[in-house]
Protein backbone atom coordinates (compact mmCIF):
# COMPACT_ATOMS: atom_id res chain seq x y z
CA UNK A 1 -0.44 4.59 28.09
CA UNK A 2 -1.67 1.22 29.38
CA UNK A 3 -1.19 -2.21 27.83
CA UNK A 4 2.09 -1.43 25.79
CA UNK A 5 3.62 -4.15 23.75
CA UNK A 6 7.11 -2.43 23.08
CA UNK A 7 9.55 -4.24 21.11
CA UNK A 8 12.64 -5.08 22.39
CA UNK A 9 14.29 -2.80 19.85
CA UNK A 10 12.08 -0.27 19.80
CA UNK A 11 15.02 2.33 18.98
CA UNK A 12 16.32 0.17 16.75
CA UNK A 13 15.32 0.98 12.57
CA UNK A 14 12.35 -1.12 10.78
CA UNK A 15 13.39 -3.76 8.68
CA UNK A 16 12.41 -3.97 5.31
CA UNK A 17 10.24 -6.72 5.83
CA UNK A 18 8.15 -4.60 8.53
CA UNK A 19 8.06 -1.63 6.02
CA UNK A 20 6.37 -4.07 3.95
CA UNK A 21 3.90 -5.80 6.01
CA UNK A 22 2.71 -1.85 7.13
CA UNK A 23 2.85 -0.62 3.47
CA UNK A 24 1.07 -3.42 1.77
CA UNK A 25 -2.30 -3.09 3.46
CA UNK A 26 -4.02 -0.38 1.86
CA UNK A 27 -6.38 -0.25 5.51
CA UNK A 28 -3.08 0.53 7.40
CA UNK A 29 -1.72 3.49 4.65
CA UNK A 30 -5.02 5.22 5.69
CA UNK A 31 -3.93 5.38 9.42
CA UNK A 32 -0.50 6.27 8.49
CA UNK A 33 -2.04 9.46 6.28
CA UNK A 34 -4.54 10.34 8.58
CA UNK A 35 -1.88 10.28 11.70
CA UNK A 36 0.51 12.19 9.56
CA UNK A 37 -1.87 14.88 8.41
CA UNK A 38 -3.63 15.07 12.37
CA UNK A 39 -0.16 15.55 13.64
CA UNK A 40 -1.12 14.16 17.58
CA UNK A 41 -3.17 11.62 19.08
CA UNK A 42 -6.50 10.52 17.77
CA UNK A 43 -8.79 8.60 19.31
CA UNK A 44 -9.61 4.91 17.59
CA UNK A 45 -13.72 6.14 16.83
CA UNK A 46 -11.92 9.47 15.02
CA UNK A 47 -9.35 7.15 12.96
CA UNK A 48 -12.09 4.69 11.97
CA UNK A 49 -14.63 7.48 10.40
CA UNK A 50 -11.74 8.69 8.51
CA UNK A 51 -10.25 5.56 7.25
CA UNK A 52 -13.55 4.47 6.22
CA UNK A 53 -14.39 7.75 4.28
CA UNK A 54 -10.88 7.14 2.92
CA UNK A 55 -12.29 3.17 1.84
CA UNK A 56 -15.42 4.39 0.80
CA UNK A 57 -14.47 7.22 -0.70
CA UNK A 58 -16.82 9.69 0.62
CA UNK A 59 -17.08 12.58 3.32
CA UNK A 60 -16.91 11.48 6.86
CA UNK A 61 -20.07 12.37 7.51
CA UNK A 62 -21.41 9.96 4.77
CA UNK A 63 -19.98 6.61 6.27
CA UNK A 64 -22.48 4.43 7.19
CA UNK A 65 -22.33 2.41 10.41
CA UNK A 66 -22.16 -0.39 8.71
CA UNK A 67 -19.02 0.41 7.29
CA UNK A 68 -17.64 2.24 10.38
CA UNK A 69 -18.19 -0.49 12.30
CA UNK A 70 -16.27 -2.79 9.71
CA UNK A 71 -13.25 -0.27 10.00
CA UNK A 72 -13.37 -0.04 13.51
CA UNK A 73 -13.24 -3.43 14.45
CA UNK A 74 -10.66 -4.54 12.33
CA UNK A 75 -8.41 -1.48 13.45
CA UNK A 76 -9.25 -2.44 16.85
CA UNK A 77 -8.40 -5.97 16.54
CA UNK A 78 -5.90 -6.50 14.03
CA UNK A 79 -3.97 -3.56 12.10
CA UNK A 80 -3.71 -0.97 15.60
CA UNK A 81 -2.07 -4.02 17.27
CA UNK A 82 0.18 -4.99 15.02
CA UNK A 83 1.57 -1.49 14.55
CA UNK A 84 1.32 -1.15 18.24
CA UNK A 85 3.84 -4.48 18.22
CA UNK A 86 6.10 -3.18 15.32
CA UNK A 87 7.00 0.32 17.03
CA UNK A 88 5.08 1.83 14.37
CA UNK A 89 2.14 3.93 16.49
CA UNK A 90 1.47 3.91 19.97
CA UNK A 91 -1.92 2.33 20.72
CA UNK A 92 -3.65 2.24 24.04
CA UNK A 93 -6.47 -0.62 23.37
CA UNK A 94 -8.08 0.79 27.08
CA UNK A 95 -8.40 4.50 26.53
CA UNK A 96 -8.47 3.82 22.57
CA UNK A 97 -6.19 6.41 22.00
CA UNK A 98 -3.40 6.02 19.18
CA UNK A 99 -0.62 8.11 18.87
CA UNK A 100 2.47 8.87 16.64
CA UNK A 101 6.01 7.49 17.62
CA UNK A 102 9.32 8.20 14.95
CA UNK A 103 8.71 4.83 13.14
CA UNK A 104 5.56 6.80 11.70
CA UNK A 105 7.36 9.40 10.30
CA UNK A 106 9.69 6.70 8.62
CA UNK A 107 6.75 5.47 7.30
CA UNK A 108 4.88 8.28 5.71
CA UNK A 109 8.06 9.13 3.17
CA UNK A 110 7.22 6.15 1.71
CA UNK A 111 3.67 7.68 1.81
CA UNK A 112 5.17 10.58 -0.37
CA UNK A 113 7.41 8.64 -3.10
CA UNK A 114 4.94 6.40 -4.25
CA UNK A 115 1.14 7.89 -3.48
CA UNK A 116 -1.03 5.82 -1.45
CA UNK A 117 1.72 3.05 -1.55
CA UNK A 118 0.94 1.47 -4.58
CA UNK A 119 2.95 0.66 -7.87
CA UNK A 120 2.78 3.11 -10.44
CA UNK A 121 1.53 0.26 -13.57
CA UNK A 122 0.72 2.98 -15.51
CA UNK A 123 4.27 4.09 -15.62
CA UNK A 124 5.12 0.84 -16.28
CA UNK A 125 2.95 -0.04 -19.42
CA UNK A 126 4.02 3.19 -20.79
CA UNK A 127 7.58 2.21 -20.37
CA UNK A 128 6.85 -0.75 -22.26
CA UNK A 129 5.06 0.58 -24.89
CA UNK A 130 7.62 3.16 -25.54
CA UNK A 131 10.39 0.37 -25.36
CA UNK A 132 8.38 -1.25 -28.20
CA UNK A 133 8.21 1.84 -30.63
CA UNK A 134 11.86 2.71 -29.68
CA UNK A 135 12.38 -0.64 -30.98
CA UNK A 136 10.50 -0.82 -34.03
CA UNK A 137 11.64 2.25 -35.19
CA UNK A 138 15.00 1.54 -34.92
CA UNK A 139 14.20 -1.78 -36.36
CA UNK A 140 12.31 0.19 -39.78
CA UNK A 141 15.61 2.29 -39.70
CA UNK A 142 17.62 -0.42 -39.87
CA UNK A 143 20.10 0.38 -37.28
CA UNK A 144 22.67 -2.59 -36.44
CA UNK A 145 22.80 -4.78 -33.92
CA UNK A 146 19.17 -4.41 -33.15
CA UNK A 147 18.83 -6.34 -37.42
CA UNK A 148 20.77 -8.72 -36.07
CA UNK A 149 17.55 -10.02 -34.34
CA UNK A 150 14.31 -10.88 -36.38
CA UNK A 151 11.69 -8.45 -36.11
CA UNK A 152 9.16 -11.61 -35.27
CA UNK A 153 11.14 -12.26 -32.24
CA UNK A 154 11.62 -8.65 -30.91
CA UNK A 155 7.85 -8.43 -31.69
CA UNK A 156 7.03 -12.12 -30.05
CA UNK A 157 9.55 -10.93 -26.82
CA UNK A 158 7.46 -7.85 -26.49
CA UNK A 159 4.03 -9.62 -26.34
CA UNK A 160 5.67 -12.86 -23.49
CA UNK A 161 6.55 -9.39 -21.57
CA UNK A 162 3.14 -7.60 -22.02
CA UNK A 163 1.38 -10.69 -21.31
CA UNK A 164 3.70 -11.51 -18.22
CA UNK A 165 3.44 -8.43 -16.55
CA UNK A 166 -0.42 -8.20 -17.01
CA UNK A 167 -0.43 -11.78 -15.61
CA UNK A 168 1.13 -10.58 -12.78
CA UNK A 169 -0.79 -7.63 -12.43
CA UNK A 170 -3.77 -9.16 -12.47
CA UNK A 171 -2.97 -12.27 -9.65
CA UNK A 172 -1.57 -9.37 -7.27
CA UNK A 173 -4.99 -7.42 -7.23
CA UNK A 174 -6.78 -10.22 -6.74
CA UNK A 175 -4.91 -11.27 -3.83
CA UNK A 176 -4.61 -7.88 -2.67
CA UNK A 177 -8.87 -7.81 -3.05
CA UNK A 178 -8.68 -11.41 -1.49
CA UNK A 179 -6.34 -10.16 1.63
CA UNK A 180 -8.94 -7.45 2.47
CA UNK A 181 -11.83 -9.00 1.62
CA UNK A 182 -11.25 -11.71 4.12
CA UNK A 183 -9.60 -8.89 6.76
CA UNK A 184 -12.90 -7.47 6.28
CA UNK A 185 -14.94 -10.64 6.90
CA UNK A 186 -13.18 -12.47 9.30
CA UNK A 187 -13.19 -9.68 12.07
């Protein structure tokens, strides 16, 4: 392939901090699914209909060009090179070819733990809310050490953590919706 960038320690593992900058742009999952479930080389017009149905949520055949185009370019430009840099796929920006190397497969378990990459908040508020009833019902039992503490503060310590976390929740998708928005945009 033409026009490699190869890192210097290309046989050397990802750091964490690479795993994350990959995994945290929901654009570059898509090409780490799609390359994992094509299994060889695709070329960049292939990966960009499929990333884009993946986006849009729709059949291939259903993307418009508006939004291929969108896909494409930013691929092109931005997330293909980056990877290329990283280790993480081989990318040939002449021939528009991209290709798997054994960082990808790294990758894609991380693919498999947590789907599409993303936290599981669901999980989470259900942990919480079954924290809480765990708590109150010990608390109506009237098991000790738990009496030791005032109901009003177990119940005011479970609302600064509800609100907390859904503070946090809620600043994180917008700056994920921010980050691609202006990936989108700007390219």
């Amino acid at each position: 392939m033409s026009q490699q960038i190869r890192r210097a320690d290309a046989d050397e593992p990802l750091s964490n901090e690479e795993i994350f900058d990959v995994l945290h742009n929901e654009r570059r999952r898509y090409v780490l699914q799609y390359l994992r479930e094509h299994g060889g080389p695709v070329s960049l017009g292939d990966l960009a209909d499929h990333v884009a149905a993946a986006e849009y949520d729709c059949e291939c055949e259903e993307v418009t060009s508006a939004q291929r185009k969108r896909v494409y370019t930013t691929l092109q430009q931005s997330h293909l090179p980056q990877m290329h840099e990283a280790g993480i796929v081989d990318y040939d920006s002449d021939e528009g070819v991209i290709a798997t190397t054994d960082h990808t497969e790294e990758l894609t378990v991380y693919l498999e733990i947590v789907p599409e990459g993303e936290f599981p908040w669901r999980e989470y508020y259900l942990s919480i809310g079954a924290i809480s009833l765990a708590i109150v019902t010990v608390l109506w039992v009237g098991v000790y050490p738990f009496t030791l503490i005032p109901p009003l503060v177990w119940g005011t310590l479970f609302a600064i953590v509800l609100t907390l976390s859904a503070l946090y929740h809620t600043l994180v998708a917008r700056e994920m919706t921010l980050t691609e928005f202006v990936e989108d945009e700007g390219r």
